[in-house]
Protein backbone atom coordinates (compact mmCIF):
# COMPACT_ATOMS: atom_id res chain seq x y z
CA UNK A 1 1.78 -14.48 12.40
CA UNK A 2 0.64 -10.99 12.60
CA UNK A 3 -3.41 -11.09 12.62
CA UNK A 4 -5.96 -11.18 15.13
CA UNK A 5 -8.42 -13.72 13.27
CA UNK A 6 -8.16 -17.01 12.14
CA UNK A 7 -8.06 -17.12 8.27
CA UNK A 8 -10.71 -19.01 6.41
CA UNK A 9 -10.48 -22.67 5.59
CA UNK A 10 -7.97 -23.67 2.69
CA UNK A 11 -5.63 -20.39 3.32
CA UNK A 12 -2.35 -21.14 1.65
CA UNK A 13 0.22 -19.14 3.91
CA UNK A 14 3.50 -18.21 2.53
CA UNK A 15 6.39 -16.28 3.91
CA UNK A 16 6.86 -13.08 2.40
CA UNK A 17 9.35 -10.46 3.55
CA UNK A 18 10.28 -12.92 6.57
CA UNK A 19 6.69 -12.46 7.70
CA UNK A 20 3.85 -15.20 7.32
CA UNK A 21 1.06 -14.34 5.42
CA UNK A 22 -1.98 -15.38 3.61
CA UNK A 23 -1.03 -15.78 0.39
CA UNK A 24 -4.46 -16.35 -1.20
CA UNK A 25 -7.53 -18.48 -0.39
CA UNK A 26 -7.34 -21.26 -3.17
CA UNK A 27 -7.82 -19.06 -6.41
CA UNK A 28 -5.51 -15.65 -6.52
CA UNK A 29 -7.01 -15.39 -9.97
CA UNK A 30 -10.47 -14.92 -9.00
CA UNK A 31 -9.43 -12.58 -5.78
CA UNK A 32 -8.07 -10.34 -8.40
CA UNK A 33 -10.95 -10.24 -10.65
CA UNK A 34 -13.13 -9.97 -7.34
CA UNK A 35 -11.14 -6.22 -6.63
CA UNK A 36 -12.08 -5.41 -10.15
CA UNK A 37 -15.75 -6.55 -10.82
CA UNK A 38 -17.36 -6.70 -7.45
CA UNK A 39 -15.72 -6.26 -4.16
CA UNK A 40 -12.73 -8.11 -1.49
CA UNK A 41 -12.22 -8.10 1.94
CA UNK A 42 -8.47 -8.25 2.99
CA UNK A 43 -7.54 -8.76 6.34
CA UNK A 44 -5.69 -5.94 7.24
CA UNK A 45 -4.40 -6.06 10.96
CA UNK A 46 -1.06 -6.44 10.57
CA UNK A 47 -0.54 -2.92 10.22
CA UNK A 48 0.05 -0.85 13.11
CA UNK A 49 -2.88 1.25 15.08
CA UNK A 50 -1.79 4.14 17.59
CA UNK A 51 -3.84 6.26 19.32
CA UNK A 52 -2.73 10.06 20.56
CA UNK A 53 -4.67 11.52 23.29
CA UNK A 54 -4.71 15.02 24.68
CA UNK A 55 -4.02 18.57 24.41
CA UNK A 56 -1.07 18.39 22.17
CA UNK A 57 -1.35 15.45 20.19
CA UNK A 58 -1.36 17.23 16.89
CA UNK A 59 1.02 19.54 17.97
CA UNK A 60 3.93 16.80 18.73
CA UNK A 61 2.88 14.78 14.97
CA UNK A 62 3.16 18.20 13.40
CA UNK A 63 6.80 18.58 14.71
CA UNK A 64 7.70 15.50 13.36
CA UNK A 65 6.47 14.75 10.15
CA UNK A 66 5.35 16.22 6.82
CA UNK A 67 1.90 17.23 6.89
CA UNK A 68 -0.43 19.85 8.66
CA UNK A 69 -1.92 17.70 11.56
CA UNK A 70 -2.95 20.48 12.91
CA UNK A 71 -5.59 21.49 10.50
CA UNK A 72 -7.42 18.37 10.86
CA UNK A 73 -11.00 18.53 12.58
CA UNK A 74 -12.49 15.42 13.79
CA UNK A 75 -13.66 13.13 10.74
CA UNK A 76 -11.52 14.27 8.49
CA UNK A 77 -7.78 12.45 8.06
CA UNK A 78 -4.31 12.69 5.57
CA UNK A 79 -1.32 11.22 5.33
CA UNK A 80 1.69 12.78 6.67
CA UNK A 81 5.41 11.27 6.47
CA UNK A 82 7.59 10.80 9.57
CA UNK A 83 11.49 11.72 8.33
CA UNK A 84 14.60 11.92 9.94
CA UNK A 85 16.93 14.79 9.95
CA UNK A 86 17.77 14.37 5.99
CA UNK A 87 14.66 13.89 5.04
CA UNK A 88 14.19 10.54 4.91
CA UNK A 89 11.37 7.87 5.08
CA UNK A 90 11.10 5.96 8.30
CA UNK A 91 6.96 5.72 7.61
CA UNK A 92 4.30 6.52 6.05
CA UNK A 93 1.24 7.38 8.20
CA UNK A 94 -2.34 7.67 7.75
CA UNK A 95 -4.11 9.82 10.26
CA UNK A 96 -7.65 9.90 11.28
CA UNK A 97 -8.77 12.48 13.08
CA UNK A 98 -11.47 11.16 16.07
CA UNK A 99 -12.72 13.34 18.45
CA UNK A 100 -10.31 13.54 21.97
CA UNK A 101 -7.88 11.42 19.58
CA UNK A 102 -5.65 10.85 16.66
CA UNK A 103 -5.44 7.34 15.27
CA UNK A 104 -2.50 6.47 13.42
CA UNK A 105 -2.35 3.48 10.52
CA UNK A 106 1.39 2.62 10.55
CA UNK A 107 2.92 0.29 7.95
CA UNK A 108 2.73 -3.45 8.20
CA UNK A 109 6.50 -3.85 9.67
CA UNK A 110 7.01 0.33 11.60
CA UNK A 111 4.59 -0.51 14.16
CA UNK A 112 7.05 -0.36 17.12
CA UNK A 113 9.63 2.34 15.32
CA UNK A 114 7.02 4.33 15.01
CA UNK A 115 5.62 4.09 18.64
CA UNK A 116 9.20 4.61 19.93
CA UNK A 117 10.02 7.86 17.84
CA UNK A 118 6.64 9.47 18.93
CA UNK A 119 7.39 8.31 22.83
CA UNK A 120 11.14 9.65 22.67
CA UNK A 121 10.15 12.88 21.10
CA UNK A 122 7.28 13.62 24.23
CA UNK A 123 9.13 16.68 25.99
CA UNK A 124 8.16 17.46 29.76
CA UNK A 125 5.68 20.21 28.72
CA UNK A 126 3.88 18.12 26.35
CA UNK A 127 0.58 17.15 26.68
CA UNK A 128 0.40 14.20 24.82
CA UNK A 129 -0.73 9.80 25.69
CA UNK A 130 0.27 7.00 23.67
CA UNK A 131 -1.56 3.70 23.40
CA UNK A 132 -0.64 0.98 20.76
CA UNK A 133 -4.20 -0.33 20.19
CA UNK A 134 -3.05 -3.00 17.37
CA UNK A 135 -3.40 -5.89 19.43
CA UNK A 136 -7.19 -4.62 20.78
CA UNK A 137 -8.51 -2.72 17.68
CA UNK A 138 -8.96 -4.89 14.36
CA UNK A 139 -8.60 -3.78 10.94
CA UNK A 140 -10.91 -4.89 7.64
CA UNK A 141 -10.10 -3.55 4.01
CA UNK A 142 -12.66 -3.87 1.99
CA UNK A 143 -11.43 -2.87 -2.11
CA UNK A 144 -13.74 -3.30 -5.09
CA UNK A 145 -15.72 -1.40 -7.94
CA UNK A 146 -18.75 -2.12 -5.66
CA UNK A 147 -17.43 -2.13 -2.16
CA UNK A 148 -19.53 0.97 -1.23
CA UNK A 149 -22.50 -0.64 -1.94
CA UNK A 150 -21.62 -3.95 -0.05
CA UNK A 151 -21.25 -1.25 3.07
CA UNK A 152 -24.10 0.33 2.05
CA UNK A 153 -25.97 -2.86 2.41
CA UNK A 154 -23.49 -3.75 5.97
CA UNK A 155 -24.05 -0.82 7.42
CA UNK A 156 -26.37 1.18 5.72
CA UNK A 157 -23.91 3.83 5.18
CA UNK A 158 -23.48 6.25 1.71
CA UNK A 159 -19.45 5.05 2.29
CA UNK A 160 -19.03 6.25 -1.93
CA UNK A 161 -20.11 9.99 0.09
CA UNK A 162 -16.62 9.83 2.61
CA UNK A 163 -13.58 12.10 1.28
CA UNK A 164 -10.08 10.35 0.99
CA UNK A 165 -8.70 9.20 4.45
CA UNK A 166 -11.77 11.11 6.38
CA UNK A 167 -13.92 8.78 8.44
CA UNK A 168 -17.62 8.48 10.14
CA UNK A 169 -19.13 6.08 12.29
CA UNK A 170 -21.21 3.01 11.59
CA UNK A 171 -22.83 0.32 13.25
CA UNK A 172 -21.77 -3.77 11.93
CA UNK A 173 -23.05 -6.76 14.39
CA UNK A 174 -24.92 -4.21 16.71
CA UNK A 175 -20.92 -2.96 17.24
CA UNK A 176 -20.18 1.03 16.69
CA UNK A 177 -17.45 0.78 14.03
CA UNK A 178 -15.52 3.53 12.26
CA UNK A 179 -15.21 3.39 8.48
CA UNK A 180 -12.31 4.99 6.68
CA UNK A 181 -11.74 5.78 3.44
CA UNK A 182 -8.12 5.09 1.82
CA UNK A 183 -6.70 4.67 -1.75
CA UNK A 184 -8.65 2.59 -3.81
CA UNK A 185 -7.82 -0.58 -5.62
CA UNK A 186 -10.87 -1.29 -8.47
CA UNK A 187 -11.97 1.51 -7.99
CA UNK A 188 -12.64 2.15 -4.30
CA UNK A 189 -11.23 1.33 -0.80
CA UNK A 190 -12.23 1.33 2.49
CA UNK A 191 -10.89 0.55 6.23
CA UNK A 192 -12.96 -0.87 8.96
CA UNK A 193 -11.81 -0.48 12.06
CA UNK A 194 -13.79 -2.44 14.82
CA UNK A 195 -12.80 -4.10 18.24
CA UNK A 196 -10.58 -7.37 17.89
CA UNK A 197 -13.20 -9.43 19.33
CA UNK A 198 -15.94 -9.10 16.91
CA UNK A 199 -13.43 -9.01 13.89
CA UNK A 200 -14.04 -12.50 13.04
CA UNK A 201 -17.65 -12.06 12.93
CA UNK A 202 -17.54 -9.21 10.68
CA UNK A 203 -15.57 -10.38 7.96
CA UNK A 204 -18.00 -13.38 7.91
CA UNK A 205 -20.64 -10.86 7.19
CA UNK A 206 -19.04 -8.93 4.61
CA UNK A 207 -18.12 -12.63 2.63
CA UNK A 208 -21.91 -13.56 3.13
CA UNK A 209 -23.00 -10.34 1.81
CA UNK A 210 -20.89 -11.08 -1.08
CA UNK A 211 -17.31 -10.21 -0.43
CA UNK A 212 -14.87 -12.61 -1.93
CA UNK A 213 -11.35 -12.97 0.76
CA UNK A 214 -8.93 -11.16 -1.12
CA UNK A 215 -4.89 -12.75 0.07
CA UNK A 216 -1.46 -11.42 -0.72
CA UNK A 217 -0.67 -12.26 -4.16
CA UNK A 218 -3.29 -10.71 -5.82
CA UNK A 219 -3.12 -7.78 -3.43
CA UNK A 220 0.17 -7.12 -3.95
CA UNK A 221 -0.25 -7.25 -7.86
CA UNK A 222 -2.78 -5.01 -7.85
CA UNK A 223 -0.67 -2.67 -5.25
CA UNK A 224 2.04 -2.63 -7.84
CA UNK A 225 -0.44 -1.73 -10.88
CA UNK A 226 -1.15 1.08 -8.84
CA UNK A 227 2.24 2.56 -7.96
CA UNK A 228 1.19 2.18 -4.39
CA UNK A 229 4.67 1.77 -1.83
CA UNK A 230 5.38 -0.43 0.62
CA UNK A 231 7.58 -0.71 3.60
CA UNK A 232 10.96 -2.48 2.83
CA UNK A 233 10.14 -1.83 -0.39
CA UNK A 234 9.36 1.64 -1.72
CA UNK A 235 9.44 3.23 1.71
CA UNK A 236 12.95 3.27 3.69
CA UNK A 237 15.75 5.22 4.93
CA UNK A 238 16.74 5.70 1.56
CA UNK A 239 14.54 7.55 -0.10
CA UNK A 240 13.08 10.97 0.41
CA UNK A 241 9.12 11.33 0.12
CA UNK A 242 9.21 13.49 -2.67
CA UNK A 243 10.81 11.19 -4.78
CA UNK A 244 8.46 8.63 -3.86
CA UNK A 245 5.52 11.12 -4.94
CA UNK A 246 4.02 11.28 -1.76
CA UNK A 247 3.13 14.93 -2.65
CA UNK A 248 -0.26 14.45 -1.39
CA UNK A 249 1.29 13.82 2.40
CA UNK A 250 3.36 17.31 2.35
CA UNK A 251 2.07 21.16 3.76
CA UNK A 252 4.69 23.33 2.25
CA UNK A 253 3.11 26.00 4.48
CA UNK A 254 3.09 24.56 7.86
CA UNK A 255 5.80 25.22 10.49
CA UNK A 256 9.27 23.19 10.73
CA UNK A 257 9.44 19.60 11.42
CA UNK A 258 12.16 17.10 10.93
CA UNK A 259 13.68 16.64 7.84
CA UNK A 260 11.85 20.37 6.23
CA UNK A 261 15.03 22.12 4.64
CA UNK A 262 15.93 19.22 2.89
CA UNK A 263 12.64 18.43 1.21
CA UNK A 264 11.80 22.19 1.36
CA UNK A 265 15.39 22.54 -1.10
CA UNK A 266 14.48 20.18 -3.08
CA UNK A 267 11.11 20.82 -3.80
CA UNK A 268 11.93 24.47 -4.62
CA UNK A 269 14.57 23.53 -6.73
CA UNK A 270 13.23 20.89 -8.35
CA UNK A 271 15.90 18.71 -8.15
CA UNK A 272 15.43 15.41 -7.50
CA UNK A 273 18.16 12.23 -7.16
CA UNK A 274 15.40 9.69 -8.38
CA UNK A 275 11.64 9.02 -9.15
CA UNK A 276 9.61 6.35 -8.34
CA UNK A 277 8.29 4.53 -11.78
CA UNK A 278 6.65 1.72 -12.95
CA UNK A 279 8.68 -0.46 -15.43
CA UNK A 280 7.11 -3.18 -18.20
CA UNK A 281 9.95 -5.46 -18.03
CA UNK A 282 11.04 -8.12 -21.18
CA UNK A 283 10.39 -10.64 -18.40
CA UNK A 284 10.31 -11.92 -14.70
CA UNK A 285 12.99 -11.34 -12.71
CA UNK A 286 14.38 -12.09 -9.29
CA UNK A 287 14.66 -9.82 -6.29
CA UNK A 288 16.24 -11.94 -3.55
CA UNK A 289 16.76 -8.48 -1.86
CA UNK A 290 15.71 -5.35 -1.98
CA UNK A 291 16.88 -3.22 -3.82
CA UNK A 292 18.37 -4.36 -6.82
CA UNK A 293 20.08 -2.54 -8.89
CA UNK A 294 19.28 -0.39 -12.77
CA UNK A 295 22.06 0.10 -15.10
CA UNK A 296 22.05 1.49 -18.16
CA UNK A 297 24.76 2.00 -20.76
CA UNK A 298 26.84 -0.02 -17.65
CA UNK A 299 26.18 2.66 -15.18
CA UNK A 300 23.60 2.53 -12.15
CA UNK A 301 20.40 4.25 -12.80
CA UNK A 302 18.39 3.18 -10.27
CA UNK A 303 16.99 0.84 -7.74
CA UNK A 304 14.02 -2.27 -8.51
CA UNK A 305 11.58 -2.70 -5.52
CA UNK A 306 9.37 -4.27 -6.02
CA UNK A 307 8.32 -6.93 -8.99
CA UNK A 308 5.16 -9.19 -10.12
CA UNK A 309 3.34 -10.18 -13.49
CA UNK A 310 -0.21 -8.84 -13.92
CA UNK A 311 -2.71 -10.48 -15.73
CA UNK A 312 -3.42 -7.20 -17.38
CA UNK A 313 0.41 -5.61 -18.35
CA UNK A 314 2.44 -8.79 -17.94
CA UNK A 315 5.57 -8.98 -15.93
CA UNK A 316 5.91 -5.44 -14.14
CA UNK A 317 7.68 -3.31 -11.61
CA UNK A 318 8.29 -0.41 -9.47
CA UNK A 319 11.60 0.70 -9.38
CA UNK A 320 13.57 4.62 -8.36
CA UNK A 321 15.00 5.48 -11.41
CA UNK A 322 17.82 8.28 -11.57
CA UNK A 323 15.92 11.40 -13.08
CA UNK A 324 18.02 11.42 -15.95
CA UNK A 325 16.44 8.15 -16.98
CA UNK A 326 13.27 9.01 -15.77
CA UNK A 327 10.77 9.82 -18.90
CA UNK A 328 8.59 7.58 -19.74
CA UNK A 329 9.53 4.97 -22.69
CA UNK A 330 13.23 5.54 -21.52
CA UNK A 331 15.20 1.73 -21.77
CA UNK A 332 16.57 0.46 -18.48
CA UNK A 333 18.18 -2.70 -17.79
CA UNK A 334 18.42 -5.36 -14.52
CA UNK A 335 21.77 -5.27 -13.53
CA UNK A 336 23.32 -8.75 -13.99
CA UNK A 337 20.67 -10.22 -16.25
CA UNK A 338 19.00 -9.66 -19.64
CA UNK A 339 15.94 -8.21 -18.58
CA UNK A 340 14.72 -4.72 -19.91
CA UNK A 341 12.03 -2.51 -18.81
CA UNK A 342 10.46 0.32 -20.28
CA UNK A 343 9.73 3.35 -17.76
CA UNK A 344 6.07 3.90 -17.28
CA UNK A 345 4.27 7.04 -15.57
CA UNK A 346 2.62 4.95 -12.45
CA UNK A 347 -0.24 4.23 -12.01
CA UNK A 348 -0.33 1.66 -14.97
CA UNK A 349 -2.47 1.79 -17.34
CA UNK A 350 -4.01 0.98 -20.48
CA UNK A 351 -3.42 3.80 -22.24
CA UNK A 352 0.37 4.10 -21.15
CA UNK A 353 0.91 0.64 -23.33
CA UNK A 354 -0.78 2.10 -26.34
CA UNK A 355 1.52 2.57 -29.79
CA UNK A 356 3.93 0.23 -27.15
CA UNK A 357 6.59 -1.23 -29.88
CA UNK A 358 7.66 -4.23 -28.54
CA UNK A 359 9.78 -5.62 -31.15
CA UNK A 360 11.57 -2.35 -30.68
CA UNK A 361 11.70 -1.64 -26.88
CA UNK A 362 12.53 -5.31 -25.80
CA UNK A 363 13.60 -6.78 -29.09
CA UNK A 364 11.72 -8.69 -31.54
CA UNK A 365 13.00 -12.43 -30.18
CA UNK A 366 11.68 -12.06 -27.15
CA UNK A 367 9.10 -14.83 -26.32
CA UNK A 368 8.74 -14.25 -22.44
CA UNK A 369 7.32 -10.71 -22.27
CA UNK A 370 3.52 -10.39 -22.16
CA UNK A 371 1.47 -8.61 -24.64
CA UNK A 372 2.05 -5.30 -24.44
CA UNK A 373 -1.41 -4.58 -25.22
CA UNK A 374 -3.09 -6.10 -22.08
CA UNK A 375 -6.08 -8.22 -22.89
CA UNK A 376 -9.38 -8.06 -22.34
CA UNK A 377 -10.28 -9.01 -18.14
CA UNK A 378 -12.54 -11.92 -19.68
CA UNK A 379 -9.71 -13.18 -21.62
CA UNK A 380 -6.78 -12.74 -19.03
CA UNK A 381 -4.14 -14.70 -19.41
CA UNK A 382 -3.32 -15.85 -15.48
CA UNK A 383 0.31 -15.73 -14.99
CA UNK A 384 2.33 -18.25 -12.32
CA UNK A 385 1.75 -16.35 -9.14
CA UNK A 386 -2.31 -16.12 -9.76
CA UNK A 387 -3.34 -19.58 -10.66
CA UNK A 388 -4.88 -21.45 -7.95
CA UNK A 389 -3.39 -24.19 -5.98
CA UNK A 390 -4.66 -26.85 -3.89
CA UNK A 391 -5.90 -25.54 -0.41
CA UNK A 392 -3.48 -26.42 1.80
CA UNK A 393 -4.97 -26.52 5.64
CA UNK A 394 -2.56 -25.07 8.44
CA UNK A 395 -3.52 -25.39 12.37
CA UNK A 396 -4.88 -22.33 13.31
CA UNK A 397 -2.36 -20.84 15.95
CA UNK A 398 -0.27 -21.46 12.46
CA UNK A 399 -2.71 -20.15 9.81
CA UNK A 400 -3.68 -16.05 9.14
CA UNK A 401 -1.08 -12.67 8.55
CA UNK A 402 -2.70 -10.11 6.82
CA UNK A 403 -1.57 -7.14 4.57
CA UNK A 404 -2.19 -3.64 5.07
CA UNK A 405 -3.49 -1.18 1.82
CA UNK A 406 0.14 0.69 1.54
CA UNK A 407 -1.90 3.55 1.94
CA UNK A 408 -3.98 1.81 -0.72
């Protein structure tokens, strides 16, 4: 299981993705609510850490991905998108910018593709050390309306002060520690990144100062309310960055790297294949694999990537929909099922189900689709994959696996 700390008692671990991980910690529900109303620690390690040392560190991540490395001064970070030669995903990176080093956040599953492209691409000339640090340097996200202030109270930092992905240096346990900023979920999120060793300890201290230990399931619902992708999912080989929106993680003024004319073309044209969207779907559906596949009017419009039912929307999804089909309120259907969805502008929200005309969009008979007006949080209704079950207690060489923010 990928973690370096022992989850807390009455984990319930699940296999997701063909990875163990901690699928909540006896009440998904209330780990939800937690991101929402207060704040939740999620026990990030599993994603990938890389450190880049020397002269031309930012020189060789320039080359090869989407963003202008180069720029960065120590403290502040980005995200920047390694591609191939069409343009295509192989990760998403954040970068933090450290002084004598980059650190690199890989996602939960690149770790090693990652390390190998950077290695392979190191020329003679080029000044540049690689260490994988996953296995020695741990990772905490902390998410929540009021997860600032639980740092503040940590680590007597102003954390709500830090700029998106930029990162300064605190002290948790008497250990130096650098806190990161990254995309929120309830409001705010932040990445701790602190030696292995003392990881344990520190998430202890966060819970006691009134974290609540935040697993997968409600994670990954609140990921998908967000629009936020995730390896195997959103982000592959087959999809170009633009098209995932990743807009934020492109310099269309920096020098070439791999994969440039291709999204350079298409962002000057404006022509793209597909979008990622969110969809309210009629009802649950499968995904045994990933993708499956849109149709509409019995043609293919798309690919579904990623599905779960929110306490707040109902059954939901983020799918890349063919542009044509794009626009938000536009009908799509699951290819060999019944199941609708309605295309939604990501992130979701409130205000995108307002006027929503259910009886029209996914037909007045049907009982199985959530209100599309989402209810109050005190009066959630909790659907299958949030309501608590028993604790179940795993040996601990068996018990932990953590999930990285997505970027998020």
């Amino acid at each position: 299981m990928s973690t370096l700390i022992e989850p807390q008692a009455g984990a319930v671990v699940a296999t997701v993705d063909g990875r163990e991980v901690v699928a909540h910690y006896g009440d998904p529900a209330a780990e939800y609510q937690a991101v929402l109303t207060g704040a939740a620690v999620l026990e990030s390690s599993a994603a990938g850490r890389i450190v880049m040392r020397d002269n031309d560190r930012a020189a060789l991540l320039n080359r090869l991905s989407t963003n202008h490395i180069e720029a960065l001064q120590p403290g502040q970070g980005t995200r920047t998108v390694l591609t191939n030669h069409n343009g295509r995903i192989h990760d998403l990176l954040t970068v933090h910018a450290l002084p004598d080093q980059l650190l690199l956040i890989t996602s939960l599953q690149q770790r090693q593709v990652v390390y190998k492209l950077l290695k392979k691409n190191i020329f003679f000339n080029d000044k540049v050390k690689l260490d994988d640090v996953s296995d020695t340097l741990g990772q905490l996200t902390l998410y929540g309306l009021h997860s600032a202030d639980l740092l503040r109270s940590v680590a007597g930092v102003a954390a709500a002060d830090i700029a998106l992905h930029h990162t300064i240096a605190a002290t948790i346990e008497g250990v130096q520690v650098w806190i990161a900023r990254v995309l929120p979920l309830g409001g705010a999120g932040f990445n701790i990144y602190a030696p292995a060793d003392i990881l344990s300890a520190m998430r202890e201290r966060l819970i006691n100062t009134g974290a609540r230990p935040l697993g997968y399931t409600a994670y990954n619902v609140l990921r998908v309310e967000m629009g936020y992708p995730l390896d195997g999912h959103e982000l592959s080989l087959e999809y170009i960055p633009l098209e995932t929106g990743l807009w934020d993680a492109i310099s269309f003024n920096k020098g070439c790297y791999v994969g440039q004319e291709i999204i350079a073309r298409m962002e000057s044209r404006n022509r793209m294949a597909k979008k990622l969207r969110g969809l309210k779907l009629s009802a649950l559906v499968e995904l045994p694999t990933v993708p499956r596949k849109l149709a509409v009017d019995g043609k293919e419009a798309g690919d579904l990537t990623s599905v779960v039912e929110s306490p707040r929307y109902g059954p939901i999804a983020l799918a890349y929909v063919r542009t044509a089909h794009a626009e938000p309120g536009t009908m799509v259907g699951i290819a060999e099922s019944d199941v609708t969805g309605a295309v939604i502008e990501l992130p979701f929200r409130r205000s995108a189900f307002c006027g929503y005309n259910r009886s029209q969009q996914m037909g007045a008979g049907d009982a199985t689709t959530a209100s599309a007006r989402p209810q109050k949080h005190a009066a959630i209704s909790v659907p299958p994959g949030l309501r608590a079950s028993p604790p179940v207690a795993r040996p601990a060489q068996s018990a932990g696996a953590s999930l990285s923010h997505a970027d998020g």
